[in-house]
C-alpha atoms as a PDB file:
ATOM      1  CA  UNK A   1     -11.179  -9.145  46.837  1.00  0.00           C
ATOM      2  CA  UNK A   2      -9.941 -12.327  45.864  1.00  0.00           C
ATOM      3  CA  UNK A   3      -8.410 -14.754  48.244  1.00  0.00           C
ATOM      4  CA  UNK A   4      -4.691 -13.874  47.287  1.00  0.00           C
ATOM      5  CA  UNK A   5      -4.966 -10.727  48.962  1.00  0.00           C
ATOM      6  CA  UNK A   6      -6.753 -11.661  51.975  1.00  0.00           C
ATOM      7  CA  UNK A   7      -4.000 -13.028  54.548  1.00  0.00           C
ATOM      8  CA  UNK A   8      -3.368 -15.285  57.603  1.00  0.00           C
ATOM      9  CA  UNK A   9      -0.626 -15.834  60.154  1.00  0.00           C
ATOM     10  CA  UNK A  10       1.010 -18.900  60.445  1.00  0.00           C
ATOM     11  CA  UNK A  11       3.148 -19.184  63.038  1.00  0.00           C
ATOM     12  CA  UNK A  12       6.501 -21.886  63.193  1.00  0.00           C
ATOM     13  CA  UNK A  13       8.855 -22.494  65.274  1.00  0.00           C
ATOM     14  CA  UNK A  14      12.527 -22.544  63.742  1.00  0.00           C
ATOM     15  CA  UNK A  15      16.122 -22.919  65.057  1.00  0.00           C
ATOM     16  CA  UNK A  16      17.422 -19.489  65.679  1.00  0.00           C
ATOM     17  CA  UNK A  17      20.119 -20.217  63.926  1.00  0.00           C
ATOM     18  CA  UNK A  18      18.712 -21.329  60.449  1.00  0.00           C
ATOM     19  CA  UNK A  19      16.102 -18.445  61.294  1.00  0.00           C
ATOM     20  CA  UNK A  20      19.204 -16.156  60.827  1.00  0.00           C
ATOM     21  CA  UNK A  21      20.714 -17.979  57.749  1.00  0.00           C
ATOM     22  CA  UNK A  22      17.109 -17.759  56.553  1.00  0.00           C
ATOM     23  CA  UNK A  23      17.336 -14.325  56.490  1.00  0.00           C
ATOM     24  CA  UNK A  24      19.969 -13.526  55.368  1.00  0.00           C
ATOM     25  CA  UNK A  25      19.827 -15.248  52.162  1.00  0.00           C
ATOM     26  CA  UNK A  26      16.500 -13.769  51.214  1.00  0.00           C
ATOM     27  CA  UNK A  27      18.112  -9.897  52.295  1.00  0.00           C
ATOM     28  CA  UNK A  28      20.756 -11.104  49.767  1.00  0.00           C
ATOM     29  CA  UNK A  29      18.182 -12.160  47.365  1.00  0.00           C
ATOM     30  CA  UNK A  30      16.439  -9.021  48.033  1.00  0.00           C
ATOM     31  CA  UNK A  31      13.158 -10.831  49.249  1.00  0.00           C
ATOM     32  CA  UNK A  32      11.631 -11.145  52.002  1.00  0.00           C
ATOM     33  CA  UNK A  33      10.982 -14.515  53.992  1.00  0.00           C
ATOM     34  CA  UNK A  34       6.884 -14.398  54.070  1.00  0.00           C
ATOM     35  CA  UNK A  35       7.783 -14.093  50.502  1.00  0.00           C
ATOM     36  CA  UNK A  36       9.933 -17.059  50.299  1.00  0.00           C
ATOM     37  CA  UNK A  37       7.839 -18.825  52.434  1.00  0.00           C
ATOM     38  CA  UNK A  38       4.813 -17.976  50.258  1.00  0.00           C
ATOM     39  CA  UNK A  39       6.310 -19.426  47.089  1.00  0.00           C
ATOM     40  CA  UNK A  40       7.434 -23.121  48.918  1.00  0.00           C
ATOM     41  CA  UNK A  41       3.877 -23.096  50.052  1.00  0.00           C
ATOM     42  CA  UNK A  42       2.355 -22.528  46.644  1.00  0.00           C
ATOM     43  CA  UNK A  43       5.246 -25.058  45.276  1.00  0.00           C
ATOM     44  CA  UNK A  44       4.617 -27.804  47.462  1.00  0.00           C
ATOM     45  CA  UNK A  45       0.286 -27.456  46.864  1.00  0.00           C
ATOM     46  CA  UNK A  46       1.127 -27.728  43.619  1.00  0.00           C
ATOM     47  CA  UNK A  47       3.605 -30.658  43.654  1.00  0.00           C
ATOM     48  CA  UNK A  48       0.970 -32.294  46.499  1.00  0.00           C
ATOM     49  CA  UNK A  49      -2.134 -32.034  44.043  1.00  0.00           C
ATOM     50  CA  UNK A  50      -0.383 -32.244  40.401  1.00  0.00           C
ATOM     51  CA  UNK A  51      -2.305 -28.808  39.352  1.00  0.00           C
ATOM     52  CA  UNK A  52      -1.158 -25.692  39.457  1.00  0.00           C
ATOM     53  CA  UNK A  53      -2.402 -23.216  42.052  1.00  0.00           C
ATOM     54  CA  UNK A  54      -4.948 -20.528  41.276  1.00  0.00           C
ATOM     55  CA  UNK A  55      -5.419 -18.095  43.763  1.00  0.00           C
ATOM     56  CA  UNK A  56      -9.125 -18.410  43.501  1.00  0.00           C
ATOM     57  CA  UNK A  57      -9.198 -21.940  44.835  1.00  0.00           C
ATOM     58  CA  UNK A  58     -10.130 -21.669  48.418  1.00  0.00           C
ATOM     59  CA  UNK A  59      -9.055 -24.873  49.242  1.00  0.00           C
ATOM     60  CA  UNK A  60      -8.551 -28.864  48.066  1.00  0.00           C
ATOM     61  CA  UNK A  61     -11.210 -30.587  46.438  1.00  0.00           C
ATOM     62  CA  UNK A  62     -13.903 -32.010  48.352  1.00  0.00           C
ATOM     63  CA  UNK A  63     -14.138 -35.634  48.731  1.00  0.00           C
ATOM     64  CA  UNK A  64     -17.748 -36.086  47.451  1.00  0.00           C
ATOM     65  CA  UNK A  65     -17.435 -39.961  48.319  1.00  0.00           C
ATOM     66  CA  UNK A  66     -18.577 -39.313  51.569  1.00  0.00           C
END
């Protein structure tokens, strides 16, 4: 099973409001939010690090300098 398909909660807290307006764009999108949510997660990794995410990667690079 690779790691894409293994999951994990993450829990925020959000304005009720923009929670709503949230929604409602990604209904009119016809997504969901984990799914929106998913993708600005894998966007910002991969504007954080400069390489594109793999869904094998586990996690950042290891520091070996230590």
């Amino acid at each position: 099973m690779t790691v894409e398909n293994r999951t994990a909660r993450l829990t925020i807290l959000i304005d009720p409001r923009k929670k709503a307006v949230f929604e409602r764009l990604c209904a009119a999108e016809d997504t969901t939010p984990s799914q929106v949510v998913r993708r600005l997660i894998r966007e910002y990794i991969e504007q954080t690090t400069g390489r594109p995410w793999h869904s094998e990667e586990e996690a950042l690079p290891r520091d070996d300098a230590s």
